[in-house]
N, C-alpha and C. Protein backbone atom coordinates (compact mmCIF):
# COMPACT_ATOMS: atom_id res chain seq x y z
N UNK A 1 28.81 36.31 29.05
CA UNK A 1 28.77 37.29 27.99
C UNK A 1 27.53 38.15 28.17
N UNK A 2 27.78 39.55 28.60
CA UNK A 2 26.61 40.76 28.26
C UNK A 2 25.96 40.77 27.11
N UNK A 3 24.57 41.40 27.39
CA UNK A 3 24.04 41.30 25.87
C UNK A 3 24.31 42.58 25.95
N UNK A 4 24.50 43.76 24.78
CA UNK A 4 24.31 44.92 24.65
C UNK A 4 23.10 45.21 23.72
N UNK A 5 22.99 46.33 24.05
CA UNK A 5 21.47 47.05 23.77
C UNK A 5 21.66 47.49 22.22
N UNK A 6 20.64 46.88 21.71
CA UNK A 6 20.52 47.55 19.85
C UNK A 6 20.92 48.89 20.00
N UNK A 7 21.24 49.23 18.72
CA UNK A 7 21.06 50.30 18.63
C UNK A 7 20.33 51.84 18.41
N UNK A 8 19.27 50.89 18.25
CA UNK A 8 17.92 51.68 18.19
C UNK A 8 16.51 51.68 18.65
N UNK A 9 17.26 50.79 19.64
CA UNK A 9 16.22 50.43 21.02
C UNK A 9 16.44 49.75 22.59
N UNK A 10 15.94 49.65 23.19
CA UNK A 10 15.88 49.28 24.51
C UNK A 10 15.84 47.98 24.17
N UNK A 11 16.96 47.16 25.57
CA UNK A 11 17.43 46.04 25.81
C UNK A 11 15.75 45.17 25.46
N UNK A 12 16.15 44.34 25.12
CA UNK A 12 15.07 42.78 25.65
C UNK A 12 14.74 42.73 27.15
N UNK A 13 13.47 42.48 27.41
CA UNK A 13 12.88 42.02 28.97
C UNK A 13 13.44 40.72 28.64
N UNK A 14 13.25 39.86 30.16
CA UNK A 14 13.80 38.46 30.40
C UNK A 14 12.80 37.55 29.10
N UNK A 15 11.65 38.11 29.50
CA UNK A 15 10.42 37.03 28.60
C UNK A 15 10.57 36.93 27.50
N UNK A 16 11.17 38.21 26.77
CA UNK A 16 11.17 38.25 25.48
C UNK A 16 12.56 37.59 25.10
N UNK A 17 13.53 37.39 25.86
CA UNK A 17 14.77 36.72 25.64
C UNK A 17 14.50 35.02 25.88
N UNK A 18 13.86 34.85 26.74
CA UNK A 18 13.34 33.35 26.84
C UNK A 18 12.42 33.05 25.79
N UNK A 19 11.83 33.62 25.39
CA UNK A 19 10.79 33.14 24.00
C UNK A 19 11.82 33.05 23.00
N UNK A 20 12.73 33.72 22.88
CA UNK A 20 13.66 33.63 21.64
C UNK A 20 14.71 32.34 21.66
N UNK A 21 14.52 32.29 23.28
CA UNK A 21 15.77 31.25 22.91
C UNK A 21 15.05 29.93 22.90
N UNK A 22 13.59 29.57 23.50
CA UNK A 22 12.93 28.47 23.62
C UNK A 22 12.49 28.16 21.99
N UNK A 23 12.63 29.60 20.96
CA UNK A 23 12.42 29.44 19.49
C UNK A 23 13.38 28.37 19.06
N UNK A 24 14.61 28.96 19.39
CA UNK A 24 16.17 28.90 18.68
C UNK A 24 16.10 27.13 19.34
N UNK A 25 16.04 26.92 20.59
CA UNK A 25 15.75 25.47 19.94
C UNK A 25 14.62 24.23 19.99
N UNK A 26 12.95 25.34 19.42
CA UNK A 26 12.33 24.26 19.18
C UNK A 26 12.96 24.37 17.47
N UNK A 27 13.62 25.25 17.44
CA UNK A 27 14.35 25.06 15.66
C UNK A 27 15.65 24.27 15.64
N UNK A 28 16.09 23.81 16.62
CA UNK A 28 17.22 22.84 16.58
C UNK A 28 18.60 23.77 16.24
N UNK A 29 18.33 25.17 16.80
CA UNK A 29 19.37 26.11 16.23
C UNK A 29 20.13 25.87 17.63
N UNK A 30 19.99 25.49 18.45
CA UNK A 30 21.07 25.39 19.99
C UNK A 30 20.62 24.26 20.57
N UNK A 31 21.35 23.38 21.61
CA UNK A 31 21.28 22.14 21.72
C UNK A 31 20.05 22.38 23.47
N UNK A 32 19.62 21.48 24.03
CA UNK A 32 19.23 21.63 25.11
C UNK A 32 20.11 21.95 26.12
N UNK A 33 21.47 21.52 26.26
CA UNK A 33 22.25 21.44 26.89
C UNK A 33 22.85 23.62 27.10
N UNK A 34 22.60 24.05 25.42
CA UNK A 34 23.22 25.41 25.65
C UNK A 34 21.47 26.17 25.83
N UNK A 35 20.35 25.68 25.86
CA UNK A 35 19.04 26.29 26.12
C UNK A 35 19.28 26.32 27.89
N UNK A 36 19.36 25.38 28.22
CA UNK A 36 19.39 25.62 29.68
C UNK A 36 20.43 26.28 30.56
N UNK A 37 21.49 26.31 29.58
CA UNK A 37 22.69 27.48 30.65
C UNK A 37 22.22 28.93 30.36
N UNK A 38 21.35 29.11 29.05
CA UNK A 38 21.10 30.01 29.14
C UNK A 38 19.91 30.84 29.90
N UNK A 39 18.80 29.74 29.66
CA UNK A 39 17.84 29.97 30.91
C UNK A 39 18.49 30.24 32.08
N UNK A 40 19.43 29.63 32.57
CA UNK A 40 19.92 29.74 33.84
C UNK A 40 20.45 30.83 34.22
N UNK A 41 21.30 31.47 33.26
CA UNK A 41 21.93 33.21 33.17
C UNK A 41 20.50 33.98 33.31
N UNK A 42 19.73 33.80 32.38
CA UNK A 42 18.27 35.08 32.62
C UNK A 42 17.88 34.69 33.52
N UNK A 43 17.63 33.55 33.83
CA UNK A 43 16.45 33.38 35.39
C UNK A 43 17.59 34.23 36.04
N UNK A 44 18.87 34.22 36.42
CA UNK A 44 19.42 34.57 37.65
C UNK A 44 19.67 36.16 37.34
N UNK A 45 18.97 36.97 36.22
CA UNK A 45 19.02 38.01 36.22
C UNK A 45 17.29 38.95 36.92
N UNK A 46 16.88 37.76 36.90
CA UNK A 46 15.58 38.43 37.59
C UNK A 46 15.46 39.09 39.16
């Protein structure tokens, strides 16, 4: 799944998408299991 770009600004850098998602689950909002596929999609966008 693409992320698309707000609408009233420029996409997220990788870092700023990895800080958000390393948020989402030191808040228990996503499991480790969906933190790391997603790391795995941004790392492989670098």
């Amino acid at each position: 799944m693409k992320q698309t770009k707000k609408s009233g600004g420029k996409e997220k850098s990788p870092l700023e998408r990895m800080s958000e998602l390393k948020e989402m689950r030191d808040r228990n909002l996503i499991s480790d299991v969906e933190y790391e596929r997603k790391k795995d999609e941004i790392m492989k966008e670098l």
